[in-house]
N, C-alpha and C. Protein backbone atom coordinates (compact mmCIF):
# COMPACT_ATOMS: atom_id res chain seq x y z
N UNK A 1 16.19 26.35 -30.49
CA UNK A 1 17.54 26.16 -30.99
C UNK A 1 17.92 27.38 -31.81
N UNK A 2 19.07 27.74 -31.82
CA UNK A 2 19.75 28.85 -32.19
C UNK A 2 19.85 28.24 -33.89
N UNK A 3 19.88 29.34 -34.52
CA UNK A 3 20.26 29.18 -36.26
C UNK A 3 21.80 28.73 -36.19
N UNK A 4 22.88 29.06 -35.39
CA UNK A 4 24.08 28.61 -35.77
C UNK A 4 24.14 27.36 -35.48
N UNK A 5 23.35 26.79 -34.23
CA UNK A 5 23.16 25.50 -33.81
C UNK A 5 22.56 24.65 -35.32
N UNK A 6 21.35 24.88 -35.75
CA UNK A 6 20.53 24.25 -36.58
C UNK A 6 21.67 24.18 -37.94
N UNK A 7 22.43 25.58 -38.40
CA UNK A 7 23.50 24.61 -39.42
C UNK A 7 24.41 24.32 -39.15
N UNK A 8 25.00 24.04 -37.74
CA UNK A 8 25.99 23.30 -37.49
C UNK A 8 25.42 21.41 -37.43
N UNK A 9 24.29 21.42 -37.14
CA UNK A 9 23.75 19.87 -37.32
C UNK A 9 23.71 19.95 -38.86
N UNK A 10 23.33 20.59 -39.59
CA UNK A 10 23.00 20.46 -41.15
C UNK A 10 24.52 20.49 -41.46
N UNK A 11 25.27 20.74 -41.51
CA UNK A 11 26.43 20.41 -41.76
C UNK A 11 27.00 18.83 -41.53
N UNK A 12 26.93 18.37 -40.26
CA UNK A 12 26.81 17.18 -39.83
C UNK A 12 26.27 16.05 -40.35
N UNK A 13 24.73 16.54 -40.63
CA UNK A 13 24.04 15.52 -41.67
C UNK A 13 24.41 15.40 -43.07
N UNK A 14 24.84 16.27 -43.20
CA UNK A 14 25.44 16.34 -44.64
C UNK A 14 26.49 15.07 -44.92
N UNK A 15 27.16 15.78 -43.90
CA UNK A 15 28.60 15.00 -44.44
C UNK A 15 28.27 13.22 -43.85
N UNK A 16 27.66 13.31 -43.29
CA UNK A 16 27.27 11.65 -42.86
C UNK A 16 26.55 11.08 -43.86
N UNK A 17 25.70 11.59 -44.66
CA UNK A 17 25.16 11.13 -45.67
C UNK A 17 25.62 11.47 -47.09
N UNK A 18 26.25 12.32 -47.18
CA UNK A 18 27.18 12.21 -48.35
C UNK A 18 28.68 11.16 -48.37
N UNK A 19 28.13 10.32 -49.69
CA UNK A 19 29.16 9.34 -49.86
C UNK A 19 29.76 9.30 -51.18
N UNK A 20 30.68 8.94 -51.54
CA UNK A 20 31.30 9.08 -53.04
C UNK A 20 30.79 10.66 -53.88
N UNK A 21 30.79 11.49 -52.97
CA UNK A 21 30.06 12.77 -53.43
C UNK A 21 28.49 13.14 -54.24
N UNK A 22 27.98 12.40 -53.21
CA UNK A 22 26.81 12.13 -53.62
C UNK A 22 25.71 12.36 -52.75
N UNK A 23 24.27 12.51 -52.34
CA UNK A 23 23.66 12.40 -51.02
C UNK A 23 23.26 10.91 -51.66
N UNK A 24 23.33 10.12 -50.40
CA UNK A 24 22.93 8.58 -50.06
C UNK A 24 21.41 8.83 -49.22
N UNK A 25 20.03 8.93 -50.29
CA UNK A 25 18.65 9.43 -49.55
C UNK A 25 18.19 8.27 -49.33
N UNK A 26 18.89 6.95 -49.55
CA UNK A 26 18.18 5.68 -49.07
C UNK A 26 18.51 5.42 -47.96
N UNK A 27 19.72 5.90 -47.61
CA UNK A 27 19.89 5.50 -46.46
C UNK A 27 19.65 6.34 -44.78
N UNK A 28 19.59 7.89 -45.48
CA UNK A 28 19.00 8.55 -44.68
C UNK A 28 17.52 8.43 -44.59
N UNK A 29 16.94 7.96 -45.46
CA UNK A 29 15.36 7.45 -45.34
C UNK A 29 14.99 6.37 -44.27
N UNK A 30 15.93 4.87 -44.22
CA UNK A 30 16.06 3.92 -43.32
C UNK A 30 16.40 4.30 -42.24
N UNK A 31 17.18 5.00 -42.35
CA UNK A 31 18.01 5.81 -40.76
C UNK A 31 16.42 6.18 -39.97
N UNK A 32 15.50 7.24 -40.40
CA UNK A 32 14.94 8.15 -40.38
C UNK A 32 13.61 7.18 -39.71
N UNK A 33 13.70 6.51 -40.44
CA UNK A 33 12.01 5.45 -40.20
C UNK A 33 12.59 4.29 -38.76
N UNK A 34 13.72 3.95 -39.05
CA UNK A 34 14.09 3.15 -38.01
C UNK A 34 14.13 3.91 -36.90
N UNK A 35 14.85 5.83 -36.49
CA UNK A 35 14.46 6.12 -35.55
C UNK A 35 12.97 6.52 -34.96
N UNK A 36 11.95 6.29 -35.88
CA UNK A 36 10.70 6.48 -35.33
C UNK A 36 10.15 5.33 -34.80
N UNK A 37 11.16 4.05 -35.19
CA UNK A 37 10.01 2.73 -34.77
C UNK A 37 9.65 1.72 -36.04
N UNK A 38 9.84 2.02 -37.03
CA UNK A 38 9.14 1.94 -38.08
C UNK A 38 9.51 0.91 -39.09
N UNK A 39 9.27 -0.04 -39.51
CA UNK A 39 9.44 -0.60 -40.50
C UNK A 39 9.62 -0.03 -42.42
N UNK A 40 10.14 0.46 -43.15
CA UNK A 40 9.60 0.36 -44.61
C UNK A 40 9.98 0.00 -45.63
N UNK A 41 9.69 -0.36 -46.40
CA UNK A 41 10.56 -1.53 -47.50
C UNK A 41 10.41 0.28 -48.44
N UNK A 42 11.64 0.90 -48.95
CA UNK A 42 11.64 1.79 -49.87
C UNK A 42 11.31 2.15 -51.38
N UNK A 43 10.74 2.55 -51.87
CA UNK A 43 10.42 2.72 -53.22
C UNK A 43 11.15 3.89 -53.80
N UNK A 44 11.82 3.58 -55.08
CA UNK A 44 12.25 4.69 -55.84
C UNK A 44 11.22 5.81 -55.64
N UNK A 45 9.65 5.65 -56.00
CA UNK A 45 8.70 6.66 -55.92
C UNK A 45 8.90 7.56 -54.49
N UNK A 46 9.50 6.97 -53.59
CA UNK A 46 9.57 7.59 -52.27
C UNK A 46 11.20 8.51 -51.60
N UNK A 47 11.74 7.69 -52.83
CA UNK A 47 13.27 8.55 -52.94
C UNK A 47 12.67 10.20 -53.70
N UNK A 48 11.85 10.24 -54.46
CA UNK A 48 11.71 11.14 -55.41
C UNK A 48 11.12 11.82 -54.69
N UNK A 49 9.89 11.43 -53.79
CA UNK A 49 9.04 12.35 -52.88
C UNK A 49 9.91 13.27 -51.78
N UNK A 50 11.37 11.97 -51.47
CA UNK A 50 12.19 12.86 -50.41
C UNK A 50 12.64 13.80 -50.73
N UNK A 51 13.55 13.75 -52.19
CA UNK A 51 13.93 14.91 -53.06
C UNK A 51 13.20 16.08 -53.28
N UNK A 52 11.83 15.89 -53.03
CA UNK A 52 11.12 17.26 -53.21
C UNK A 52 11.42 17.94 -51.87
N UNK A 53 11.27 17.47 -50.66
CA UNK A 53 11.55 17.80 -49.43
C UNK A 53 12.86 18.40 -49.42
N UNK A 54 14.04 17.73 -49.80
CA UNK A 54 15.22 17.85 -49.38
C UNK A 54 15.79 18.73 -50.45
N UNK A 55 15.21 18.81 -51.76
CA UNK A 55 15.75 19.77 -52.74
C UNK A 55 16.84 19.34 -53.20
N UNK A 56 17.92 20.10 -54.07
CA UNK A 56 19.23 19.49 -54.29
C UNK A 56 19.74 18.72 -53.48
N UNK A 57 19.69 18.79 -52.59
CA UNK A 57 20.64 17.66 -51.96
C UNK A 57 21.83 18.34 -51.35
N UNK A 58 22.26 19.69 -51.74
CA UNK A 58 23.20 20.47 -51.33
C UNK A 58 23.62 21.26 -50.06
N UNK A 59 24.63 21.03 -49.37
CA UNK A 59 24.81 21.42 -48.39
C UNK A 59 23.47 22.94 -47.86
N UNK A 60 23.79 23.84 -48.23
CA UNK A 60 22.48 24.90 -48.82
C UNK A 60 21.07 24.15 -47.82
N UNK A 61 20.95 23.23 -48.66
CA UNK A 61 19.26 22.81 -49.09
C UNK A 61 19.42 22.21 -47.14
N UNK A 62 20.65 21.65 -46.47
CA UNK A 62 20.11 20.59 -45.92
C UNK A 62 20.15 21.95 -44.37
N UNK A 63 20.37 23.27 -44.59
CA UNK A 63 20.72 24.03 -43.87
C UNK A 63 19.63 24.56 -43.67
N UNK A 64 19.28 24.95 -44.24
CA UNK A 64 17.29 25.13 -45.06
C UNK A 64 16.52 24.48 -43.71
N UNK A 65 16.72 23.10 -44.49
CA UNK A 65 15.93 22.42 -43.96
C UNK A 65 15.81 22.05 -42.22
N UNK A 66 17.37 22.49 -41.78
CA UNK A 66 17.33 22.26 -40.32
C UNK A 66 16.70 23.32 -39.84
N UNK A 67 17.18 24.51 -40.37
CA UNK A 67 16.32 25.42 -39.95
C UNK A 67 14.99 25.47 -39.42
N UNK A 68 14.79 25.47 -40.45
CA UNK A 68 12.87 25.06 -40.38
C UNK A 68 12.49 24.38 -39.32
N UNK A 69 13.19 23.03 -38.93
CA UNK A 69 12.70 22.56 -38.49
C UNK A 69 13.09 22.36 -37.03
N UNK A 70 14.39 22.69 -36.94
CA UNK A 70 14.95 23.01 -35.37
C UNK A 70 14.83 24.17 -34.90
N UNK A 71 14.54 25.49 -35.17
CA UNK A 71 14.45 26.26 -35.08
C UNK A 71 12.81 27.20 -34.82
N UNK A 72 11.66 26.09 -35.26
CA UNK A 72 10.71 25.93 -35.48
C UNK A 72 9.88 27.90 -36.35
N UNK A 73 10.77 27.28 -37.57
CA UNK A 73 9.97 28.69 -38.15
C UNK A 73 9.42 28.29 -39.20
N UNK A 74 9.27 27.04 -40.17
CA UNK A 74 8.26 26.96 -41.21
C UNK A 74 8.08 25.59 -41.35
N UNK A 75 6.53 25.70 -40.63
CA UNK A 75 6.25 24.18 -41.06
C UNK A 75 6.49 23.63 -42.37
N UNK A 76 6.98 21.92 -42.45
CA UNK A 76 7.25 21.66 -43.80
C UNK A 76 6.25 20.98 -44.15
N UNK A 77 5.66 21.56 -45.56
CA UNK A 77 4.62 20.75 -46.05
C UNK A 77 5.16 20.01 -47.18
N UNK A 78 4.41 18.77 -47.39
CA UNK A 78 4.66 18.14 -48.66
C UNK A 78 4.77 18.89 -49.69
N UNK A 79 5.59 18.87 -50.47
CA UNK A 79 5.73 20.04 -51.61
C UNK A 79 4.74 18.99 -52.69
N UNK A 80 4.92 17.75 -53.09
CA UNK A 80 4.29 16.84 -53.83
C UNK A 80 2.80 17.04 -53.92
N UNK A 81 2.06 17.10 -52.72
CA UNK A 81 0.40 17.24 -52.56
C UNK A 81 0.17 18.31 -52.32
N UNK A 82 0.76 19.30 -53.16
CA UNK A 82 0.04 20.61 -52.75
C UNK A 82 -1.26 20.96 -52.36
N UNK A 83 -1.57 21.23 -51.45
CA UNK A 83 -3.12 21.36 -51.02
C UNK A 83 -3.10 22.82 -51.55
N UNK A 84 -4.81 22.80 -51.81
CA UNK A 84 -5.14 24.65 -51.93
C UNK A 84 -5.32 25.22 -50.90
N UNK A 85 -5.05 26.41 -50.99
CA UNK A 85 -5.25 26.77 -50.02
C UNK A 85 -7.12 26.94 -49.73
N UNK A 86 -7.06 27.79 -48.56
CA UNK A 86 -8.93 27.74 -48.00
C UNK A 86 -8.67 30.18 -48.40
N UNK A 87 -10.18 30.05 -48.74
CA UNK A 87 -10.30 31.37 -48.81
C UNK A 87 -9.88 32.47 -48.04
N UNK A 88 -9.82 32.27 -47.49
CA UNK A 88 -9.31 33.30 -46.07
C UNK A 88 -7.96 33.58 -46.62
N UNK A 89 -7.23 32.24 -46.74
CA UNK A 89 -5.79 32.12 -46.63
C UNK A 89 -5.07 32.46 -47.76
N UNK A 90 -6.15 31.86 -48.97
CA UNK A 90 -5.82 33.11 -50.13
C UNK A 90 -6.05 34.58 -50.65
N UNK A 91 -7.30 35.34 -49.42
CA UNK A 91 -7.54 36.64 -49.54
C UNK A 91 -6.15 37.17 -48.80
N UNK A 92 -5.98 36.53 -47.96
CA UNK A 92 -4.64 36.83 -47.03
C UNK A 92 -3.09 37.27 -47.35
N UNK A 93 -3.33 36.17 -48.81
CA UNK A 93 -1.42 36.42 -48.95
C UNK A 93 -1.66 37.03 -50.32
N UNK A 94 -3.19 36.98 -50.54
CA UNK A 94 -2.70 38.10 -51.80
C UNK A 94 -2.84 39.52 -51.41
N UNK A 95 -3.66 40.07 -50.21
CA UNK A 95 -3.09 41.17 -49.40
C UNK A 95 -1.33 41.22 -49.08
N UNK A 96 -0.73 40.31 -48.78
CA UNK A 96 0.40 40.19 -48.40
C UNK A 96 1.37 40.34 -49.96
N UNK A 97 0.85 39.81 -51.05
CA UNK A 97 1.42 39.89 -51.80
C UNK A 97 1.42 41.63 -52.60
N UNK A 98 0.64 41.97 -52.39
CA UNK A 98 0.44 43.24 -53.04
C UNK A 98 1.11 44.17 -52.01
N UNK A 99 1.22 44.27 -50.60
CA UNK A 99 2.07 45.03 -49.91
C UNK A 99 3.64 44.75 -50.27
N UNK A 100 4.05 43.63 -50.30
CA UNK A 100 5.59 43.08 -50.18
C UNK A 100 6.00 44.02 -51.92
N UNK A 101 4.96 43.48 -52.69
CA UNK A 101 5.40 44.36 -54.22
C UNK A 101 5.53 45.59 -53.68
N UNK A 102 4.51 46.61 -53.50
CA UNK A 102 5.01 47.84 -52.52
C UNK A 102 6.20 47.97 -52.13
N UNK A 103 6.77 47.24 -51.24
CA UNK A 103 8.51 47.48 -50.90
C UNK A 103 9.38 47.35 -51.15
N UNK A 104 9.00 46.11 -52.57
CA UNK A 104 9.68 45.62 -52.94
C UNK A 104 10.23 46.45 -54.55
N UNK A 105 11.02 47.94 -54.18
CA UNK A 105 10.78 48.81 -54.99
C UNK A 105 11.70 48.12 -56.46
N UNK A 106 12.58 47.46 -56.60
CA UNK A 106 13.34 47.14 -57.39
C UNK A 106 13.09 46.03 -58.31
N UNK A 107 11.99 45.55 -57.60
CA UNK A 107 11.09 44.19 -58.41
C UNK A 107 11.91 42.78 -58.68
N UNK A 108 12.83 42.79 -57.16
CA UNK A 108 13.94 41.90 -57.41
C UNK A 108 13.55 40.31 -56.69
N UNK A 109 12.27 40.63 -55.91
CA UNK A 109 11.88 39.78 -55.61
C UNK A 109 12.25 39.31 -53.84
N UNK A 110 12.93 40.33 -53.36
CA UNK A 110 13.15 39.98 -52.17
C UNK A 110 13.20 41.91 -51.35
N UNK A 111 13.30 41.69 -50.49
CA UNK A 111 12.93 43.51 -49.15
C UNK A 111 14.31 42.98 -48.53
N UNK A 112 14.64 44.48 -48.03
CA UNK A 112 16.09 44.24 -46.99
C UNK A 112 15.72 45.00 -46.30
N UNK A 113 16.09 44.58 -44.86
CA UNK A 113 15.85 44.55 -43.68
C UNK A 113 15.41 46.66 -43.67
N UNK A 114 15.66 47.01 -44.32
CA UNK A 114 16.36 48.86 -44.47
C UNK A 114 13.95 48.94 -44.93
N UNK A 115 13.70 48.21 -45.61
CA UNK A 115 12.68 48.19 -46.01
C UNK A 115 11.17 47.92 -45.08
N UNK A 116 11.77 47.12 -44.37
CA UNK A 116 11.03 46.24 -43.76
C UNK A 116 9.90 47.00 -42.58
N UNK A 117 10.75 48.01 -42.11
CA UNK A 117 9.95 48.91 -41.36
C UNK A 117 8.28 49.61 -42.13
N UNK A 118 8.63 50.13 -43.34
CA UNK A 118 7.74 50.38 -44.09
C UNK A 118 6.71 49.28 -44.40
N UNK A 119 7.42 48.07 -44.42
CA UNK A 119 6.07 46.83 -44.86
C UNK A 119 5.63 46.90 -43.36
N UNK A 120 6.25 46.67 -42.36
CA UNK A 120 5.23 46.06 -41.22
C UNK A 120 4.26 46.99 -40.87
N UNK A 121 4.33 48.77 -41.10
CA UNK A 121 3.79 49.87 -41.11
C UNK A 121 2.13 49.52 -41.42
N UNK A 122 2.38 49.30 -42.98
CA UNK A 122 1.23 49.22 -44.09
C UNK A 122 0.97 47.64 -43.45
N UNK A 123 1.61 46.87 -42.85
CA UNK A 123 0.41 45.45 -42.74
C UNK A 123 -0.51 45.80 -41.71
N UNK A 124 0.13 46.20 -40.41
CA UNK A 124 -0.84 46.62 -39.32
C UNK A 124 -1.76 47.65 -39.61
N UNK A 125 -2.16 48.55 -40.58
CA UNK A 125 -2.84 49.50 -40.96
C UNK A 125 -3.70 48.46 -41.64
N UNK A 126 -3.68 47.32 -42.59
CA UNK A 126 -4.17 46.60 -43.20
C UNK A 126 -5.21 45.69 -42.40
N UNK A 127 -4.75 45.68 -41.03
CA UNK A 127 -5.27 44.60 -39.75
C UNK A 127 -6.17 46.39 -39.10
N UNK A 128 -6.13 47.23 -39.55
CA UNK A 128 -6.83 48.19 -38.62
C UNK A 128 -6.14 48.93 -37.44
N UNK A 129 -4.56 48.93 -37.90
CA UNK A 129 -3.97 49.11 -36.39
C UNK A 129 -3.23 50.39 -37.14
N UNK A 130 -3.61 51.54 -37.04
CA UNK A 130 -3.01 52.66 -38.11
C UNK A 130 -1.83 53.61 -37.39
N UNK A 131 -1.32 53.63 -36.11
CA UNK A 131 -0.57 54.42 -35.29
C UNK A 131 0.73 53.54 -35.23
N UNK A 132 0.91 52.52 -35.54
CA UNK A 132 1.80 51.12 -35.22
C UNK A 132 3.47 51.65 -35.54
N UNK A 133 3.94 51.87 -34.91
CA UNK A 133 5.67 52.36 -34.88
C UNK A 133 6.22 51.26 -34.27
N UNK A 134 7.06 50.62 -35.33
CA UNK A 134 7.78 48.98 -34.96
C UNK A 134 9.04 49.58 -34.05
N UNK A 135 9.68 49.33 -33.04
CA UNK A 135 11.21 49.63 -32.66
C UNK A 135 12.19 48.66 -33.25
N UNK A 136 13.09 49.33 -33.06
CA UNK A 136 14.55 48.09 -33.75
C UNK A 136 14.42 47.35 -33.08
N UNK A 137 14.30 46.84 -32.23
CA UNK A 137 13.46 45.39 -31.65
C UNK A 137 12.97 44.34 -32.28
N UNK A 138 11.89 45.40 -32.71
CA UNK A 138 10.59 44.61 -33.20
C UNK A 138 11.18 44.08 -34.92
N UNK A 139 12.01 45.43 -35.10
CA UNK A 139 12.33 44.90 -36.50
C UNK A 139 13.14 43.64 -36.65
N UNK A 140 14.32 43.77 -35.61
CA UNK A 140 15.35 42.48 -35.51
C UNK A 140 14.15 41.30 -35.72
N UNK A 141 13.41 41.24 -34.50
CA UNK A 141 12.91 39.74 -34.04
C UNK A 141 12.09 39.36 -35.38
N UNK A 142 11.01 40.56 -36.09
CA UNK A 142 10.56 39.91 -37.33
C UNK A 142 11.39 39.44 -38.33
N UNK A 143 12.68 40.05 -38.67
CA UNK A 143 13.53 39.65 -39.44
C UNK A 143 14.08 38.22 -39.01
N UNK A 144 14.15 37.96 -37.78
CA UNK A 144 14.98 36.71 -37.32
C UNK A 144 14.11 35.89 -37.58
N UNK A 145 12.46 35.83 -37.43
CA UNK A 145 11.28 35.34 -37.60
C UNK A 145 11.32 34.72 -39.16
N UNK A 146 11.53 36.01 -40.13
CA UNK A 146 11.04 35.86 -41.22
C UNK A 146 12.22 35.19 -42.29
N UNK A 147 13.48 35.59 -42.09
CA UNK A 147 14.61 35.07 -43.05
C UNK A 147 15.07 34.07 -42.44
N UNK A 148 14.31 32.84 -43.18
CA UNK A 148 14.51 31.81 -42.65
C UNK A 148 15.84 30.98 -42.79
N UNK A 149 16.35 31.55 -44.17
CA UNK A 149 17.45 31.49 -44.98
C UNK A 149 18.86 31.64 -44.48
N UNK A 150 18.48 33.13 -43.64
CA UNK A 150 19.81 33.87 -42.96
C UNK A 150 20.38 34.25 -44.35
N UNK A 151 20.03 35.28 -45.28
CA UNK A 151 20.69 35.88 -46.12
C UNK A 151 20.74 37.26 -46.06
N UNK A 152 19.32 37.69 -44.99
CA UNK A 152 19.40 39.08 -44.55
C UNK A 152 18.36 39.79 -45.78
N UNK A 153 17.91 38.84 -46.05
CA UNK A 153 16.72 39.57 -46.89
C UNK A 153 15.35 38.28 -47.02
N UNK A 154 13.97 39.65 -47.45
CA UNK A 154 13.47 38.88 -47.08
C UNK A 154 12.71 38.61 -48.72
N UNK A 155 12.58 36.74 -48.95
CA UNK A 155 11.93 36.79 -50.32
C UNK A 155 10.34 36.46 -50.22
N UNK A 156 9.52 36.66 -50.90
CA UNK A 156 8.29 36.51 -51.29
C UNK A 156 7.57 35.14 -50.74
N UNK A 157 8.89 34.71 -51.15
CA UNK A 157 7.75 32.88 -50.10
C UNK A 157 8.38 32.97 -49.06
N UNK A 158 9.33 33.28 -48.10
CA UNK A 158 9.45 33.80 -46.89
C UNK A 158 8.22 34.77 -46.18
N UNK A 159 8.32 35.65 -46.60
CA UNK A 159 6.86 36.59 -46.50
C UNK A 159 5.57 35.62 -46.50
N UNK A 160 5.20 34.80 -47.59
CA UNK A 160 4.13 33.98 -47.39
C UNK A 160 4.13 33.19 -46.19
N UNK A 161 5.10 32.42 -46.00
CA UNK A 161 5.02 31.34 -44.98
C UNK A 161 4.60 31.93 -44.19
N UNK A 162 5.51 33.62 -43.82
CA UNK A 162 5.12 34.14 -42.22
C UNK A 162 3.36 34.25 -42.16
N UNK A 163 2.92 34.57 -43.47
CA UNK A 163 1.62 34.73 -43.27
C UNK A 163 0.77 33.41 -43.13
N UNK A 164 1.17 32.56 -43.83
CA UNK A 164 0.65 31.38 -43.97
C UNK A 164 0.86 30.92 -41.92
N UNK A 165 2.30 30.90 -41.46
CA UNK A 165 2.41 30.59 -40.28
C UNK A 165 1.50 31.03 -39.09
N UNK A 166 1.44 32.55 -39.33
CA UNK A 166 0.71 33.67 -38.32
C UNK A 166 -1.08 33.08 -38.51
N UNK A 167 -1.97 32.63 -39.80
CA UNK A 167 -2.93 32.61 -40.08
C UNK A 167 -3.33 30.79 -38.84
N UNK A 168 -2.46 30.19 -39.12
CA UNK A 168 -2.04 28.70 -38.28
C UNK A 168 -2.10 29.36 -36.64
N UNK A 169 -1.38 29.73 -36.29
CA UNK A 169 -1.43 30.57 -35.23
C UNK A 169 -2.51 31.09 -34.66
N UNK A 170 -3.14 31.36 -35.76
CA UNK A 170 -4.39 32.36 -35.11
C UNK A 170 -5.49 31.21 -34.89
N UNK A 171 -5.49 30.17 -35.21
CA UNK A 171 -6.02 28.93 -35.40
C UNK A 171 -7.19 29.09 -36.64
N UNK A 172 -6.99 29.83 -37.55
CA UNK A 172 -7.44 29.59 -38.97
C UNK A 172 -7.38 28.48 -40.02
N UNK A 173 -8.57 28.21 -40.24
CA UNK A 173 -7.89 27.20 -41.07
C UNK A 173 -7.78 27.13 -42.82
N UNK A 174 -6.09 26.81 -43.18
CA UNK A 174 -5.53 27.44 -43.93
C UNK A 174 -5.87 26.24 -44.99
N UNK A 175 -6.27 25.14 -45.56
CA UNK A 175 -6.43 24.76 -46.11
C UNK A 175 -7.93 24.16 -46.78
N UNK A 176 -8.23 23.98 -48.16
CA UNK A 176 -9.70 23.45 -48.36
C UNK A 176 -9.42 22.35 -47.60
N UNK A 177 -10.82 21.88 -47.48
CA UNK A 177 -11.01 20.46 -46.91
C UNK A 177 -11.76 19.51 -48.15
């Protein structure tokens, strides 16, 4: 699915579940379980768990979220049970984290696309691949990959996920057990 597709449904959901200017998460919760099959009697504790998922509640957040998930670029994890990560996966993004500071010359917390050539440079040199010349190609599709947001830049937990995503991919496994 295309990104304009994914917030044109997030738009949709929005406004169906916003009522008296409000998001109505009980009822998109029932909605949600009834289309899987499912029975569940709701708990406030489980409104609160959705809120971590769904974030504000703001048009924004629910655009986010289609993304992700129609679009299939960042798995969503429970934000509530944070798992640790597994060693690998933290030698990994703190390599990742110390390159992205590298580009990230202004310390603003996010790379623009103008940058990005230089990070993917220094990651593949990092993987052993030292000759690696990305084309505007390659740059588009990582950018389309990586800004999950669509703001045209890329931030620090964007950057993670991709790594966190790519490490999943490789069939690593990214969490302790």
């Amino acid at each position: 699915m295309q990104r304009e597709q994914a917030v044109q449904i997030a738009g949709q959901l929005y406004n169906y579940y916003t009522k008296k200017g409000s998001l109505d998460i009980q009822s998109m919760m029932a909605n949600n379980y009834k289309m899987m099959g499912k029975q569940f009697q709701i708990q406030q504790e489980d409104v609160e768990e959705y809120k971590q998922v769904i974030g504000s509640g703001q048009k924004k957040d629910f655009e986010q979220l289609c993304i992700r998930y129609f679009c299939n670029t960042i798995p969503i994890v429970n934000q509530q049970k944070k798992q640790k990560y597994s060693k690998i996966a933290n030698d990994r993004l703190e390599i990742a984290r110390k390159i992205f500071r590298k580009f990230d010359a202004d310390n603003s917390g996010t790379i623009t696309s103008d940058e990005v050539r230089g990070l993917l440079i220094e990651t593949y040199k990092q993987v052993g691949i030292n000759n690696y010349q990305p084309t505007d190609e390659d740059l588009k599709e990582w950018m389309n990959m990586t800004d999950t947001n669509g703001d045209g830049l890329i931030s620090i937990e964007e950057f993670e996920d991709l790594v966190i995503r790519s490490l999943q991919s490789s069939g690593i496994e990214i969490y302790q057990k």
